[in-house]
N, C-alpha and C. Protein backbone atom coordinates (compact mmCIF):
# COMPACT_ATOMS: atom_id res chain seq x y z
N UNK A 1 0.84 -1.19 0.00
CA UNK A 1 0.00 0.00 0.00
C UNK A 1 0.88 1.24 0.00
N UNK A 2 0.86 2.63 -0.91
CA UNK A 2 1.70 3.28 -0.98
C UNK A 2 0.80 4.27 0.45
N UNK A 3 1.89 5.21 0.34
CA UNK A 3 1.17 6.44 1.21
C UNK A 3 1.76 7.60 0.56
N UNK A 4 0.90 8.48 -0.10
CA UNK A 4 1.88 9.91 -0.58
C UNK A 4 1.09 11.13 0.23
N UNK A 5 1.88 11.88 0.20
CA UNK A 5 1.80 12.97 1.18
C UNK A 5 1.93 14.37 0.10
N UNK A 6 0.99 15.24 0.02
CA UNK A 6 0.86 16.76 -0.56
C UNK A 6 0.56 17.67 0.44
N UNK A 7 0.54 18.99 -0.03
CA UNK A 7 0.47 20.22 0.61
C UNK A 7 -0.93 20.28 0.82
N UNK A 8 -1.62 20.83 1.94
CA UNK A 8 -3.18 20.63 2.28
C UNK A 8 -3.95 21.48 0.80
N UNK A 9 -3.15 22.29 0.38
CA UNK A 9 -3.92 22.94 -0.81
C UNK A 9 -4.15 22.46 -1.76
N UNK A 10 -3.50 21.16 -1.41
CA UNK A 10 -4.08 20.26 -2.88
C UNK A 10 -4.47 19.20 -2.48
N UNK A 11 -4.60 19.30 -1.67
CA UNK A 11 -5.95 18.42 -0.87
C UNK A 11 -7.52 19.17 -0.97
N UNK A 12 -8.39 18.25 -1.00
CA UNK A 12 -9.90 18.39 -0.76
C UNK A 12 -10.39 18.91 0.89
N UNK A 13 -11.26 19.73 0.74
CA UNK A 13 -11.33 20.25 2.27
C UNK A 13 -12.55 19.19 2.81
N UNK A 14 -12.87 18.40 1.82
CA UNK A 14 -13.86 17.14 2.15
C UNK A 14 -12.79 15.62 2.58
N UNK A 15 -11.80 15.97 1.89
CA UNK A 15 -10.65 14.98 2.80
C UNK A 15 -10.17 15.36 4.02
N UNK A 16 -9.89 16.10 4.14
CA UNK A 16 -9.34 17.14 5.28
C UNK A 16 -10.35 16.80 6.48
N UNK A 17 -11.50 16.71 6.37
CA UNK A 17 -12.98 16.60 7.13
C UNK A 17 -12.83 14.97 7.55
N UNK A 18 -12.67 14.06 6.92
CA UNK A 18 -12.81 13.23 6.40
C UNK A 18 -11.88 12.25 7.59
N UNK A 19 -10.07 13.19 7.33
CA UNK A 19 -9.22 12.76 8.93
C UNK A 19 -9.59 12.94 10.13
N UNK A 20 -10.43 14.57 9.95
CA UNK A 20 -10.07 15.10 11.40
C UNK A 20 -11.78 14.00 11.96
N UNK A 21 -12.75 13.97 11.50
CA UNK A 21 -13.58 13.07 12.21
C UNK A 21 -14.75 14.21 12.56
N UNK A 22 -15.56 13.71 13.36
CA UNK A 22 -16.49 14.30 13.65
C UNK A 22 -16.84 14.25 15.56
N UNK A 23 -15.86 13.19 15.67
CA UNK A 23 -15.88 12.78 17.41
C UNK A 23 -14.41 12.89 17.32
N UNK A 24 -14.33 13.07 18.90
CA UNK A 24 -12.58 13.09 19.46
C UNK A 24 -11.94 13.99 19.67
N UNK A 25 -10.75 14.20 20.34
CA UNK A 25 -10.02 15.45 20.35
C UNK A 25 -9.69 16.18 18.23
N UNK A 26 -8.96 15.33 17.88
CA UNK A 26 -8.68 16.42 16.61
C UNK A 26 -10.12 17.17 16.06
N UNK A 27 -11.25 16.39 15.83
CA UNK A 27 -12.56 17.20 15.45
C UNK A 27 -13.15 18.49 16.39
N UNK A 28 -12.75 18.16 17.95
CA UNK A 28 -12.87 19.50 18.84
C UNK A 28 -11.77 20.52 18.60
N UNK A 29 -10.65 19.48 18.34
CA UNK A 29 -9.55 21.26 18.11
C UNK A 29 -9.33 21.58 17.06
N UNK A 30 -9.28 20.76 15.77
CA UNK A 30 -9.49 21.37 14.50
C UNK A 30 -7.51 21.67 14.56
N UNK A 31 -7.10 21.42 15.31
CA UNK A 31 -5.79 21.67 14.46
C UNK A 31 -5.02 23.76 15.21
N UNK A 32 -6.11 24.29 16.01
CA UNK A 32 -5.80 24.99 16.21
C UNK A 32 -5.29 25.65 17.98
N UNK A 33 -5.06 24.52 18.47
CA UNK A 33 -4.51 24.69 19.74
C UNK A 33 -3.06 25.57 19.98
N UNK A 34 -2.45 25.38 18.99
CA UNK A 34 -1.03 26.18 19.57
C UNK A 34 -1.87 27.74 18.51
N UNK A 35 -2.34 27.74 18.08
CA UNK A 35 -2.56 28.88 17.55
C UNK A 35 -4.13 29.87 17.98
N UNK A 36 -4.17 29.30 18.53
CA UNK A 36 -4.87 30.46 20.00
C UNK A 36 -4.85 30.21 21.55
N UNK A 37 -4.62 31.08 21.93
CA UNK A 37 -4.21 31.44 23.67
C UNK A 37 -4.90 31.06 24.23
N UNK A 38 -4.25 30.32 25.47
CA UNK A 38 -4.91 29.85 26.59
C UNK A 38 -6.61 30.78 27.03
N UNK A 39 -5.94 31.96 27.09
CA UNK A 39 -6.93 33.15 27.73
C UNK A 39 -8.55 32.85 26.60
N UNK A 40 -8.00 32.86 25.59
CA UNK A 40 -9.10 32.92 24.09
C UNK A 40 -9.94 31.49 23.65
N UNK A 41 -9.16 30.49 24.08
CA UNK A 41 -9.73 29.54 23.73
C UNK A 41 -10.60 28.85 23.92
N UNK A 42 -11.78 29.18 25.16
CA UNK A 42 -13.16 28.61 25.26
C UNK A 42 -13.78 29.24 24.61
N UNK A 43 -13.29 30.70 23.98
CA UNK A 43 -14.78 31.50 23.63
C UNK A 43 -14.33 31.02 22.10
N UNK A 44 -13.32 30.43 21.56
CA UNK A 44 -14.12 29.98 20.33
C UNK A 44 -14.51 28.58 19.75
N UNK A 45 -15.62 28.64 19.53
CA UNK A 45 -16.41 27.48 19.47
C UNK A 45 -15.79 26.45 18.34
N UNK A 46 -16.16 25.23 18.19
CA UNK A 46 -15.48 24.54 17.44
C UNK A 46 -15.83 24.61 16.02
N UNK A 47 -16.91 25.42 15.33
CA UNK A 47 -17.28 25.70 14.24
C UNK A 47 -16.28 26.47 13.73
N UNK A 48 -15.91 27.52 14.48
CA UNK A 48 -14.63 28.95 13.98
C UNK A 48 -13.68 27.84 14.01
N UNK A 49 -13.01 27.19 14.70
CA UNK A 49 -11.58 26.40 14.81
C UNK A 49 -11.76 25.71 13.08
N UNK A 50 -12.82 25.36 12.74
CA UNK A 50 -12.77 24.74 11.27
C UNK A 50 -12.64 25.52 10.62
N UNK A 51 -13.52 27.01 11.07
CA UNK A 51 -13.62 28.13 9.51
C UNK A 51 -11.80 28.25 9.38
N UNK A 52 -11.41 28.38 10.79
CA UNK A 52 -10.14 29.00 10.50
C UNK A 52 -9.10 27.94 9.61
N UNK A 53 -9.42 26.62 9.94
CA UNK A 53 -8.30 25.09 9.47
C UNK A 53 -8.86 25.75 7.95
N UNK A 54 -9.41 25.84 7.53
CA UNK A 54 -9.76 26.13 6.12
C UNK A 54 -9.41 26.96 5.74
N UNK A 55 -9.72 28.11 6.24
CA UNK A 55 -8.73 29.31 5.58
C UNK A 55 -7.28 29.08 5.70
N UNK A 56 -6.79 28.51 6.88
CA UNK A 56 -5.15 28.15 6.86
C UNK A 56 -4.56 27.50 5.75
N UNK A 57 -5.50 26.63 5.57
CA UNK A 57 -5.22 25.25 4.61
C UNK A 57 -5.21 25.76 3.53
N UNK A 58 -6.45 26.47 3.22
CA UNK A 58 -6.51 26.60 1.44
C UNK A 58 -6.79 25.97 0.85
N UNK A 59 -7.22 24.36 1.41
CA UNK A 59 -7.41 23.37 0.59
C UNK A 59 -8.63 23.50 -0.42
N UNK A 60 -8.66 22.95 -1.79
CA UNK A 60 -9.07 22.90 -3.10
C UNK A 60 -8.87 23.94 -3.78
N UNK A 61 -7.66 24.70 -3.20
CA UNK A 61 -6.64 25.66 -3.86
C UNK A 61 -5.22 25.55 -4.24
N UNK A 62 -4.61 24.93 -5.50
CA UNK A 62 -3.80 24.45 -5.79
C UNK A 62 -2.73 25.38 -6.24
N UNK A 63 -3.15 26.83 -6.13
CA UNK A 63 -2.83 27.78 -6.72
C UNK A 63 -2.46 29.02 -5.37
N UNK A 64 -2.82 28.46 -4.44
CA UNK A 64 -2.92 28.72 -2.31
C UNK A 64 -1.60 29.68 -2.55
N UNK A 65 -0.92 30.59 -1.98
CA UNK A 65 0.46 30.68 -2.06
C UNK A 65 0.73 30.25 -0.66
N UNK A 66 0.09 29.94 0.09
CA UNK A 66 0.62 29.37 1.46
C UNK A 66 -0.49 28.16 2.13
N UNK A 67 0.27 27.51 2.50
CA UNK A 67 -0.92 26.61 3.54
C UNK A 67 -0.42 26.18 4.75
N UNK A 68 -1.17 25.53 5.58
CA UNK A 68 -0.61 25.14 7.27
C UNK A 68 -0.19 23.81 7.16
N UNK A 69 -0.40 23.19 6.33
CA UNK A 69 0.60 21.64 6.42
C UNK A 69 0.16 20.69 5.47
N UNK A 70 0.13 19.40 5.89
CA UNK A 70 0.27 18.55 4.90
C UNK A 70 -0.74 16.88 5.03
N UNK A 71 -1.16 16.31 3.70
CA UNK A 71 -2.35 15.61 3.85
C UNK A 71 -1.72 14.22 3.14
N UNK A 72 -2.01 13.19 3.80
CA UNK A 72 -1.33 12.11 3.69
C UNK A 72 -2.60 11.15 3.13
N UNK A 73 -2.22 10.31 2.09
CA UNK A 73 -3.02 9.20 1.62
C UNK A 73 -2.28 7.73 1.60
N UNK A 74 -3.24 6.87 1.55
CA UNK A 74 -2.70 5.83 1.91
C UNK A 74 -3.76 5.16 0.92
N UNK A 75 -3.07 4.39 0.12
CA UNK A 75 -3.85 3.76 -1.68
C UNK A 75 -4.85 4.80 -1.96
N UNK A 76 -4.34 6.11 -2.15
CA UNK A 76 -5.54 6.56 -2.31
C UNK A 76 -6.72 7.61 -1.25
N UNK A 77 -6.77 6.38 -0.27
CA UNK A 77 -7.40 7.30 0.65
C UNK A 77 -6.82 8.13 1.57
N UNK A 78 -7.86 9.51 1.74
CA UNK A 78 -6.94 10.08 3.06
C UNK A 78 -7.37 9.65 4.54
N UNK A 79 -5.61 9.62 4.73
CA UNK A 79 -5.44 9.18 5.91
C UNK A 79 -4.77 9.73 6.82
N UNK A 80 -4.02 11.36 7.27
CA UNK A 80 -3.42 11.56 7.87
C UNK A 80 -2.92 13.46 7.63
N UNK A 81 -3.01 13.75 8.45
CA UNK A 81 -2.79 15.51 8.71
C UNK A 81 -1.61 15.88 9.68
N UNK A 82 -0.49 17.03 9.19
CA UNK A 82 0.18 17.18 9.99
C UNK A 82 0.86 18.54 9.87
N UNK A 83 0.51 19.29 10.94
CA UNK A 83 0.68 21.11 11.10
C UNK A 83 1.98 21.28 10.55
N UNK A 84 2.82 22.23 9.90
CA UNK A 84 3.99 22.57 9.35
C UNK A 84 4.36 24.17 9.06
N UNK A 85 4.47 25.01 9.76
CA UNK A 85 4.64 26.24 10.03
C UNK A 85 5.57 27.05 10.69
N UNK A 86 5.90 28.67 10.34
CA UNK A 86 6.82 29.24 10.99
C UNK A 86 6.00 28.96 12.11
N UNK A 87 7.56 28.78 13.18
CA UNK A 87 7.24 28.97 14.64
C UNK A 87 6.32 30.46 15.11
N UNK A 88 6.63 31.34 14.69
CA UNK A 88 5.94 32.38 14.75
C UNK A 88 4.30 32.90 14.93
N UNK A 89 3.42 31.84 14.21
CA UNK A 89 2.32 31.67 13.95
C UNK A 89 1.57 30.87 15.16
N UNK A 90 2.33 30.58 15.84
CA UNK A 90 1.62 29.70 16.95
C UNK A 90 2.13 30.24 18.03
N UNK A 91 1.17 30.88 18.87
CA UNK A 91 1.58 31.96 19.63
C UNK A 91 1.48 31.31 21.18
N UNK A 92 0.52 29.91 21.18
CA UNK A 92 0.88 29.57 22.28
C UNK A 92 2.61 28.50 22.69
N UNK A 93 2.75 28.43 21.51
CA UNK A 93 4.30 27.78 21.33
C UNK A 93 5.02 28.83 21.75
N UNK A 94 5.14 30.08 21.65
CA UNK A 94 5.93 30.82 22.01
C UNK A 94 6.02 30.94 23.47
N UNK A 95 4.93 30.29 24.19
CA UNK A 95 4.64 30.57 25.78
C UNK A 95 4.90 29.15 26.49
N UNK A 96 4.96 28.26 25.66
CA UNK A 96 4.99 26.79 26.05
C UNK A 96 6.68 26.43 27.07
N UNK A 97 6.83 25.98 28.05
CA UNK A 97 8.26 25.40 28.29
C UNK A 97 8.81 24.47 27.52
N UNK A 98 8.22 23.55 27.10
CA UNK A 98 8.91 22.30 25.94
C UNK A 98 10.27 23.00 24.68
N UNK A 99 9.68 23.98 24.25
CA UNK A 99 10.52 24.20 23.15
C UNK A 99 11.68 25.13 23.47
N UNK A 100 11.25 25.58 24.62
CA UNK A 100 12.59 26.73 25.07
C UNK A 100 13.36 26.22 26.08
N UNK A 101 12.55 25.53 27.39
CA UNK A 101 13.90 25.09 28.56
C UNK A 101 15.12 24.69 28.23
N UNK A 102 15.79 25.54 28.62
CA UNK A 102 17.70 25.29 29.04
C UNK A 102 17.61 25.58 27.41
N UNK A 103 17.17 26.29 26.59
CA UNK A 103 18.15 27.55 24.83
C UNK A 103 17.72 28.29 25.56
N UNK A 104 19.10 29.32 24.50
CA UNK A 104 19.12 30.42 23.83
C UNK A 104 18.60 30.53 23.11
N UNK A 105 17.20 30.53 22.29
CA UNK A 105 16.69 30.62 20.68
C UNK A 105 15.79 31.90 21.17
N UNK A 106 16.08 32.36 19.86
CA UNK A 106 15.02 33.50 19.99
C UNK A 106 13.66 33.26 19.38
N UNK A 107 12.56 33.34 19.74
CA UNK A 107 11.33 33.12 19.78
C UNK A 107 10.97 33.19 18.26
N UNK A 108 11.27 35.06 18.07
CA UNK A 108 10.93 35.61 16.94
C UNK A 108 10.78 35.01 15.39
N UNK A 109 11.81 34.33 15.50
CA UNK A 109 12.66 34.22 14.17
C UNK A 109 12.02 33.04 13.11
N UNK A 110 11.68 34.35 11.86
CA UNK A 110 10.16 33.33 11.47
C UNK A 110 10.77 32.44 10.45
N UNK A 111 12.18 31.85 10.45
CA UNK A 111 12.78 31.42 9.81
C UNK A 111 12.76 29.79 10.26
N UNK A 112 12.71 29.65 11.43
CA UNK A 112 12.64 28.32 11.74
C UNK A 112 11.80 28.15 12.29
N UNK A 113 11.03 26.83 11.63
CA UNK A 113 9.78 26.24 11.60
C UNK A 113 9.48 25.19 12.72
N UNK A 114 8.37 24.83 12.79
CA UNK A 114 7.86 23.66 13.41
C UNK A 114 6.57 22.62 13.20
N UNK A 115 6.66 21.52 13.91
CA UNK A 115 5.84 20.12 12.98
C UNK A 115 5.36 20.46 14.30
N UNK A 116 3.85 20.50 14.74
CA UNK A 116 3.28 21.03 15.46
C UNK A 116 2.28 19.60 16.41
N UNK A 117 1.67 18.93 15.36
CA UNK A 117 0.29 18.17 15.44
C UNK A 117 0.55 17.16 14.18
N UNK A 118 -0.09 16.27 14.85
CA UNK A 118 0.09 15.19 13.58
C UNK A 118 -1.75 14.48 14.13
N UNK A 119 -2.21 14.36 13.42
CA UNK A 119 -3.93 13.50 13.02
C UNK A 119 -3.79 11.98 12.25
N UNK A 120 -4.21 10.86 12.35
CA UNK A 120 -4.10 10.06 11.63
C UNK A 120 -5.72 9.94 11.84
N UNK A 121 -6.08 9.21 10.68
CA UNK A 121 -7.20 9.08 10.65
C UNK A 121 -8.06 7.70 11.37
N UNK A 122 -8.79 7.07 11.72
CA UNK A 122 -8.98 5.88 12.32
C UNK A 122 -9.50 4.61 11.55
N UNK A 123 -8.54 3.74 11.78
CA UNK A 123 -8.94 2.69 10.71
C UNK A 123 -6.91 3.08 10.02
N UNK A 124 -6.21 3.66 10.39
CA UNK A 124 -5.26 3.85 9.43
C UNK A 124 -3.84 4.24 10.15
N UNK A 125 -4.10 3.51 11.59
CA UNK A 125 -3.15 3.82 12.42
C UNK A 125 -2.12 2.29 12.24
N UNK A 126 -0.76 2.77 12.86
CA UNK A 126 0.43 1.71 12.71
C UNK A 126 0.49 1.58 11.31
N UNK A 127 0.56 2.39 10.25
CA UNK A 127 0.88 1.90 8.81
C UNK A 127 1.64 3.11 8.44
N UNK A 128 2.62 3.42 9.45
CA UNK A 128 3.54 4.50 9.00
C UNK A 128 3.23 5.85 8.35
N UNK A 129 1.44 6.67 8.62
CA UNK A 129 1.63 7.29 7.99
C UNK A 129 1.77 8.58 8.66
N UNK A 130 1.95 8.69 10.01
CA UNK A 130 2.65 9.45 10.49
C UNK A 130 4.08 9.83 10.44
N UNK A 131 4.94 8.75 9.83
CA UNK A 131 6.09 8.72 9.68
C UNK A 131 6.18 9.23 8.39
N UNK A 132 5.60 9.28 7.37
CA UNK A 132 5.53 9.84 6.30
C UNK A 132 5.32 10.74 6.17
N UNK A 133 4.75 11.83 7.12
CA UNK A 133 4.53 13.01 7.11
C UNK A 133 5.33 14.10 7.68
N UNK A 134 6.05 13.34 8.71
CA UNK A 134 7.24 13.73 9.33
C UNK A 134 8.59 13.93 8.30
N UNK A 135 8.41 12.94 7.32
CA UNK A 135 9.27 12.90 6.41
C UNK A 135 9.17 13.75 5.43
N UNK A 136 8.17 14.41 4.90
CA UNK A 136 7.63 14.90 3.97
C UNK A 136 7.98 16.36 4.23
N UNK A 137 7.37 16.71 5.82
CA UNK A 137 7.92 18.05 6.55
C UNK A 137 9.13 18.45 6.38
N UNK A 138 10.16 17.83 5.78
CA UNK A 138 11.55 18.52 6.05
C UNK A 138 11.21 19.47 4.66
N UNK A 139 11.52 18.26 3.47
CA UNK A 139 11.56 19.34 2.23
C UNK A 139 10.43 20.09 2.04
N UNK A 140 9.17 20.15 2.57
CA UNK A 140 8.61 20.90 2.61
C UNK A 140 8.79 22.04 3.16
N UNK A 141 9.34 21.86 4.57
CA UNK A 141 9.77 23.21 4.91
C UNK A 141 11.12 24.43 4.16
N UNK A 142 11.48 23.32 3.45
CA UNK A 142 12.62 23.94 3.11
C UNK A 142 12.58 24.80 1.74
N UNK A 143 11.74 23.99 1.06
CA UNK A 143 11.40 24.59 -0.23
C UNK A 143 10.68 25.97 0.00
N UNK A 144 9.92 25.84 1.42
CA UNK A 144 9.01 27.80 1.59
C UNK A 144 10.21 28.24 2.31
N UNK A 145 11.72 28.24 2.69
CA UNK A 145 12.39 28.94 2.58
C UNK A 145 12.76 28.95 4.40
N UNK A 146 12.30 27.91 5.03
CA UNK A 146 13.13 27.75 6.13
C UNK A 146 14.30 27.12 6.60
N UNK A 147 14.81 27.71 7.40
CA UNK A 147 16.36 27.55 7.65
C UNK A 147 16.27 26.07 8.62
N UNK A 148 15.43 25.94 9.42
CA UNK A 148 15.63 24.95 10.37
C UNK A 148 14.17 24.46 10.67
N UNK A 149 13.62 22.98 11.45
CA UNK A 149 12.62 23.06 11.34
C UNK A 149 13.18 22.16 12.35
N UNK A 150 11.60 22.37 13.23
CA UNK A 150 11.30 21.58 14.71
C UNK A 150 10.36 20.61 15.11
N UNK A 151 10.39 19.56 15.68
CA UNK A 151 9.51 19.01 16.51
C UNK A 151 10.13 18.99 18.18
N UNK A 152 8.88 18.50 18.52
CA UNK A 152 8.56 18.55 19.98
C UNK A 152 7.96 17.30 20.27
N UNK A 153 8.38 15.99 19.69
CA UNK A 153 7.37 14.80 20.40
C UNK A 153 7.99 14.31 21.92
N UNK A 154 6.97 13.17 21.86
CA UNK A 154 6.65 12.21 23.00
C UNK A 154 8.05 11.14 22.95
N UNK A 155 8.50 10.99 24.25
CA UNK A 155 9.72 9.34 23.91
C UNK A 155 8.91 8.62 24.38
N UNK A 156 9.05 7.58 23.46
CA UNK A 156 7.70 6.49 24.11
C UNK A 156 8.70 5.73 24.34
N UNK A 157 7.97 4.34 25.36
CA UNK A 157 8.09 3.25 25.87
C UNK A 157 7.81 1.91 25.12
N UNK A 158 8.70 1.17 25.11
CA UNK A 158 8.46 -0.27 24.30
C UNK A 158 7.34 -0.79 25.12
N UNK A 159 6.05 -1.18 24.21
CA UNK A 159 4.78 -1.51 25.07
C UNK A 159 3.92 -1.12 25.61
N UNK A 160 3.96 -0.15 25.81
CA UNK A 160 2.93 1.16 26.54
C UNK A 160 2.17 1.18 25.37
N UNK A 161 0.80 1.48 25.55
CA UNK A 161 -0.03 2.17 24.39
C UNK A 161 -0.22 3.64 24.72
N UNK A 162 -0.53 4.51 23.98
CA UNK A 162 -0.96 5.86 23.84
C UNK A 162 -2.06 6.32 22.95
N UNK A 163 -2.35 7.72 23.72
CA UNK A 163 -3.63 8.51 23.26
C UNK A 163 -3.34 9.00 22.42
N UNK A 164 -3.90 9.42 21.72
CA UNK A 164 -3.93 11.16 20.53
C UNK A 164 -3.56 12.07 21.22
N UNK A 165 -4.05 12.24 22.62
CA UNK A 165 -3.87 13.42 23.58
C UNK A 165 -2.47 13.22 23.57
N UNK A 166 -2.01 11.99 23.71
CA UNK A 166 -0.04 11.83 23.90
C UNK A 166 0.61 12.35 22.81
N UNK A 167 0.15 11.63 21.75
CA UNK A 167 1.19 11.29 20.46
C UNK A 167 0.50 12.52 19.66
N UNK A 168 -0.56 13.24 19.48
CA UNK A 168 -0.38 14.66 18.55
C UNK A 168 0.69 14.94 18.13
N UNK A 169 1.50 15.10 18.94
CA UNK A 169 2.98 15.89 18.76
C UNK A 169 3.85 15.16 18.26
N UNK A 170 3.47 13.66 17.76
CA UNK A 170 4.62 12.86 17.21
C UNK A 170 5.47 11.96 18.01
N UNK A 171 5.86 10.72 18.03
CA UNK A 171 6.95 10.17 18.59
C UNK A 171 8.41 10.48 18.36
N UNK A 172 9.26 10.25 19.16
CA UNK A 172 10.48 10.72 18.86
C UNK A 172 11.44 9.67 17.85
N UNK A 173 10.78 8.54 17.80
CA UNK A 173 11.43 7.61 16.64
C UNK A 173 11.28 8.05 14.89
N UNK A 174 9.76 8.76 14.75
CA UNK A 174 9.68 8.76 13.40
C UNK A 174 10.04 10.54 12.97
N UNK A 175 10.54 11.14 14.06
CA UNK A 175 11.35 12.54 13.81
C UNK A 175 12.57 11.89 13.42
N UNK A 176 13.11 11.12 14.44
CA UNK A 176 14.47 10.44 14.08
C UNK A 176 14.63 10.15 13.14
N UNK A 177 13.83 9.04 12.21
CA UNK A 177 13.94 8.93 10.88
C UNK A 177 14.05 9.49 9.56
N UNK A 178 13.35 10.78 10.23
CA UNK A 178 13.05 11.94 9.42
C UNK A 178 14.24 12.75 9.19
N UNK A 179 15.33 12.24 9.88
CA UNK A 179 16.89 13.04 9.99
C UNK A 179 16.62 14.02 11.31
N UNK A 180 15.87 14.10 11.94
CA UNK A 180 15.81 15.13 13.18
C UNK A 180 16.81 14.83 14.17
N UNK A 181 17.90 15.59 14.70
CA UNK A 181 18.35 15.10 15.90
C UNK A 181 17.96 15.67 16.92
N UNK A 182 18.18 15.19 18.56
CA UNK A 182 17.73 15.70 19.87
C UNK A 182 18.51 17.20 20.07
N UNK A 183 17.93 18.20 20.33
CA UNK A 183 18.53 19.36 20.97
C UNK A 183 18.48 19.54 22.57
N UNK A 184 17.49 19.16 22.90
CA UNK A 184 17.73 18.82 24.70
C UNK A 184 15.77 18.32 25.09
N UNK A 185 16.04 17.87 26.33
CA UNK A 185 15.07 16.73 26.88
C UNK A 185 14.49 18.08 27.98
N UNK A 186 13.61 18.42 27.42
CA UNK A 186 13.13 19.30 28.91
C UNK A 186 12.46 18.57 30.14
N UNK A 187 11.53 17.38 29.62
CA UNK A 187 11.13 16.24 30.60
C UNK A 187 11.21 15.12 30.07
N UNK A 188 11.50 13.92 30.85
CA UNK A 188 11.87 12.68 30.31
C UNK A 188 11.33 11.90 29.04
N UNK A 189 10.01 12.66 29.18
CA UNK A 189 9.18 11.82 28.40
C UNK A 189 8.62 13.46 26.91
N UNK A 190 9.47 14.15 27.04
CA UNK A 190 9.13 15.06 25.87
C UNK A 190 10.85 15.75 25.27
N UNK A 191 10.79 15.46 23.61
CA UNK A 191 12.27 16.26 23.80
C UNK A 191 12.03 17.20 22.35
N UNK A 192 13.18 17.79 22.17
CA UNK A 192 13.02 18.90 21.17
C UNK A 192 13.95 18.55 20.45
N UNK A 193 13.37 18.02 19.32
CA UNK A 193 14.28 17.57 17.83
C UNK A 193 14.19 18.62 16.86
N UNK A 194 15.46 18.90 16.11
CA UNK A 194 15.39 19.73 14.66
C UNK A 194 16.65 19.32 14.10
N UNK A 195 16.26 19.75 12.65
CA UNK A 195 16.90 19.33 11.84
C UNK A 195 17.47 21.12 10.66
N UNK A 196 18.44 21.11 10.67
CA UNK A 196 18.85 22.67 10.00
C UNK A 196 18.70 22.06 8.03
N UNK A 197 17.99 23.25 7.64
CA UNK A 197 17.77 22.89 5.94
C UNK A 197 18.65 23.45 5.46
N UNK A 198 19.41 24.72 5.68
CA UNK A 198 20.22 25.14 5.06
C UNK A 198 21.79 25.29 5.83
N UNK A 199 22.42 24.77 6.13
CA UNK A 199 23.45 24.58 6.96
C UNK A 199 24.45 26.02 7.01
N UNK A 200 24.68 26.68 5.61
CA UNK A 200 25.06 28.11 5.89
C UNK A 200 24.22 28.98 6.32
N UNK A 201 23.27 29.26 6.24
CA UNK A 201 22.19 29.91 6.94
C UNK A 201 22.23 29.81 8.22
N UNK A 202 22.37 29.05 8.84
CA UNK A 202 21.87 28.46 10.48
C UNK A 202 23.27 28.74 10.54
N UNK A 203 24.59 28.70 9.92
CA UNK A 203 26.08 28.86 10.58
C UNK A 203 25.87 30.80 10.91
N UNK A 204 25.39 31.26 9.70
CA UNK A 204 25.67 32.61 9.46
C UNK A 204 25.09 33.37 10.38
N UNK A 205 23.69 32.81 10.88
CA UNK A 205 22.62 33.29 11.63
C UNK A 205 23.24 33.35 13.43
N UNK A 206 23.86 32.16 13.33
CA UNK A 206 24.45 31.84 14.90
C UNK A 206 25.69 32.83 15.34
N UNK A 207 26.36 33.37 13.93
CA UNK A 207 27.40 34.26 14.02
C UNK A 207 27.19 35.76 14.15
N UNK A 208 25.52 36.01 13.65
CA UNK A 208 24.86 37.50 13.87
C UNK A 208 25.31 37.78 12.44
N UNK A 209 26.12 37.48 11.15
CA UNK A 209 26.01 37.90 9.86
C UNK A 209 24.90 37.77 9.16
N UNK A 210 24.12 38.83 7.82
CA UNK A 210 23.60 38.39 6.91
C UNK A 210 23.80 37.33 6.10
N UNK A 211 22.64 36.63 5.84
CA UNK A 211 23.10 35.79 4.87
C UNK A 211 23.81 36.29 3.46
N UNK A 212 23.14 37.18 3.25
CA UNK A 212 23.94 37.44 1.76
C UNK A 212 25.50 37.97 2.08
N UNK A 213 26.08 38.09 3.49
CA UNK A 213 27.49 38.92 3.04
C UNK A 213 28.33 37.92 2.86
């Protein structure tokens, strides 16, 4: 069974519907938890959390100049969603401890990205297509022109099962695969992987030079 993975804008917003479900956590959050504030987030109802996944997405716009991530099929069907964005855009990431304890990174910098949320659809779990999307995220990010790109998953346990509530954020094996290495463990069981796309960029940036000098 293959699994290919595109940009949500060339995806169907009736596929898109189709992962997130109609019961469960991804159908209540729609994909938009790091991207509204603690303070804001009861007053919007779960109807707006979709208007907004749609306008993010763009999907059945192939022509989109931007979208929020990426839509995974598996023979065909869709099976799998996964957030891909400047860090910048997700404003409760900027407030979160996971991605900052024990760096120096500056918050701002809308240059390096992050894999936010990952959705699989049900009926289509353990067939790698979370891992495929993780994979897909690098050159994707790189091609809209980011320097570095992030996750934040779960280290799981040989044998343990897990929730959606756990694994949203990805396991730390199929970042690994993805070429991600560990940047530091803020709690045992959560660590912060990235992977740099442009290696002079990320040298030049760490030195305080422009890229172009």
């Amino acid at each position: 069974m293959a699994i290919t993975v595109v940009p949500a804008n060339e995806a169907s917003w009736s596929d898109l519907r189709t992962i997130f479900g109609t019961r469960g956590e991804p159908a209540r959050c729609q994909c938009q938890w790091f991207k509204i504030t603690a303070a804001e987030w009861r007053s919007v109802p779960v109807e707006e959390r979709a208007r907004r996944l749609h306008e993010q997405t763009g999907c059945d716009d192939p022509a989109a100049e931007s979208t929020s991530g990426l839509v995974a099929y598996h023979d065909g069907e869709p099976a799998g969603w996964c957030a891909v964005e400047s860090r910048t855009v997700y404003p409760r990431l900027a407030t979160a401890r996971v991605p900052w304890a024990g760096r120096d990174e500056r918050r701002t910098d809308p240059d390096v990205w992050a894999v936010t949320c990952f959705v699989t659809r049900t009926g289509f779990r353990r067939r790698g297509v979370s891992r495929a999307l993780a994979a897909a995220a690098v050159p994707f990010a790189r091609k809209r022109g980011a320097r570095a790109l992030e996750g934040y998953p779960i280290v799981t346990a040989t044998g343990r099962e897990y929730t959606w509530g756990e694994l949203y954020v990805g396991s730390y094996q199929i970042f690994l695969d993805a070429g991600f290495a560990e940047v530091s463990r803020p709690t045992p069981r959560r660590a912060v992987m990235r992977v740099e796309l442009h290696q002079e960029a990320a040298r030049r940036s760490r030195q305080g030079r422009p890229s172009g000098s």
